[in-house]
Protein backbone atom coordinates (compact mmCIF):
# COMPACT_ATOMS: atom_id res chain seq x y z
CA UNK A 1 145.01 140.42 92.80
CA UNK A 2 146.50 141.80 89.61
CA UNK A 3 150.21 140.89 91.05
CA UNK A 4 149.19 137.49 91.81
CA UNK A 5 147.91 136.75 88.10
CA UNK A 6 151.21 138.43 86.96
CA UNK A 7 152.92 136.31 89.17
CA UNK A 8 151.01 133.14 88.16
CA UNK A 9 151.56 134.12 84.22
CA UNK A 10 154.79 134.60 84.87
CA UNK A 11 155.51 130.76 86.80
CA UNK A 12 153.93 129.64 83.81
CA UNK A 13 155.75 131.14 80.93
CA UNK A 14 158.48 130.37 83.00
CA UNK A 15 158.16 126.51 83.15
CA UNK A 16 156.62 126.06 79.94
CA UNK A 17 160.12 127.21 78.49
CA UNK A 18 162.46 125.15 80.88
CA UNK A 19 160.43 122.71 79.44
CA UNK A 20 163.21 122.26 76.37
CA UNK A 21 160.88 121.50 73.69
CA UNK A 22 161.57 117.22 73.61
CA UNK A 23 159.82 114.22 74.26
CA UNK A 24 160.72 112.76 77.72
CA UNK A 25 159.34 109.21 77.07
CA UNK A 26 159.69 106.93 73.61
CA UNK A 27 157.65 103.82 72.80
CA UNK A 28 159.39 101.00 70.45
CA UNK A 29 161.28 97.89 69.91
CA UNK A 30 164.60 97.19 70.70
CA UNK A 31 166.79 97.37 67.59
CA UNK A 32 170.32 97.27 68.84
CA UNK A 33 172.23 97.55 72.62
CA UNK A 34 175.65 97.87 72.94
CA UNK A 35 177.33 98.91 76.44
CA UNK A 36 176.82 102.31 76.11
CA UNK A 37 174.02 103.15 73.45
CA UNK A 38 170.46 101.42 72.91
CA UNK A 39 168.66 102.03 69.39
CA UNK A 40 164.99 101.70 69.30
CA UNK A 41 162.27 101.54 65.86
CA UNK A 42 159.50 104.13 67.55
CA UNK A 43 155.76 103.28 67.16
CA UNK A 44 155.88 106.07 64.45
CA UNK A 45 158.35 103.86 62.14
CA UNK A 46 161.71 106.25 63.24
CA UNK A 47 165.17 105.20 64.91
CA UNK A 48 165.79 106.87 68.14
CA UNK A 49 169.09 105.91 69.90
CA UNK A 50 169.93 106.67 73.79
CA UNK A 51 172.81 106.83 75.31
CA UNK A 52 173.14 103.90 78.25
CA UNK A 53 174.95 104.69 81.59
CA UNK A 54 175.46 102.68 84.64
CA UNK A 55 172.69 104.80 86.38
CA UNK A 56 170.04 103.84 83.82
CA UNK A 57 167.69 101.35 85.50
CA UNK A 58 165.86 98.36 83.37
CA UNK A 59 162.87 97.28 84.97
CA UNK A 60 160.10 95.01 83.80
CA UNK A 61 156.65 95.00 85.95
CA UNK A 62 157.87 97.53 88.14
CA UNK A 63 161.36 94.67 89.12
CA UNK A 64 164.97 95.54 88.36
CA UNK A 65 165.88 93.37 85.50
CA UNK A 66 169.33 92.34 83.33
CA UNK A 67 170.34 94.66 80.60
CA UNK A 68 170.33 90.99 79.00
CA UNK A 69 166.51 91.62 78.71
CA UNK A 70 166.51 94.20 75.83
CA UNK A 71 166.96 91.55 73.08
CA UNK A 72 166.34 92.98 69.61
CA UNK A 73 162.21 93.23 68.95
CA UNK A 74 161.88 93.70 72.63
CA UNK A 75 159.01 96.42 73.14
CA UNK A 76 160.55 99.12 75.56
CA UNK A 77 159.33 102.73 77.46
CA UNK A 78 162.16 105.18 77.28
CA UNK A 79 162.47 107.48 79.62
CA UNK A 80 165.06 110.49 78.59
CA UNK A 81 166.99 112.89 80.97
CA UNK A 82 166.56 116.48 80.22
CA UNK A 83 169.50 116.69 77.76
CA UNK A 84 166.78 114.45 75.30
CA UNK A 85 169.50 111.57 75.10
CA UNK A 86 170.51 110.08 78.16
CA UNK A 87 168.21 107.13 79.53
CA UNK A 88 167.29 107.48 82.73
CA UNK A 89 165.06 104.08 83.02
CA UNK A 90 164.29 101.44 80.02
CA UNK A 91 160.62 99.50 81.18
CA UNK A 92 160.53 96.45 79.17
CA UNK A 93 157.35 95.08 77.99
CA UNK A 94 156.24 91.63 79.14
């Protein structure tokens, strides 16, 4: 018993520092989108820019949709990679 709650304490020590400490999802509007970066005013008042790749998917109501979509004042969900900058998917609000 005691090596399974040492074990369990462990797994969780464990994860919570692979964790990395960031946010893994940002709420905003679009400020600026260029081919590789996007720029977003969070609902707490602060820039936050991401980095854009040809893997990052832009979906709206759970459908692909054009990059064309994130015009500036656009609301957007980020969704970050583990490195805290990469964007992994944009969801743009209807």
């Amino acid at each position: 018993m005691k090596r399974l709650l040492a074990l369990a304490l462990l797994l969780i020590t464990v994860s919570a520092f692979a964790h990395g400490g960031h946010q893994h999802q940002y709420l905003g509007t679009v400020k600026s989108l260029t081919d590789a970066q996007l720029v977003i005013t969070t609902t707490a008042g602060k820039d936050a820019d991401f980095v854009m790749t040809s893997a990052t998917a832009v979906s709206r109501d759970g459908a692909p949709v054009a990059r064309t979509e994130l015009t500036s004042g656009r609301r957007v969900a980020v969704y970050v990679a583990n490195d805290g900058k990469t964007a992994v998917s944009v969801k743009v609000g209807k």
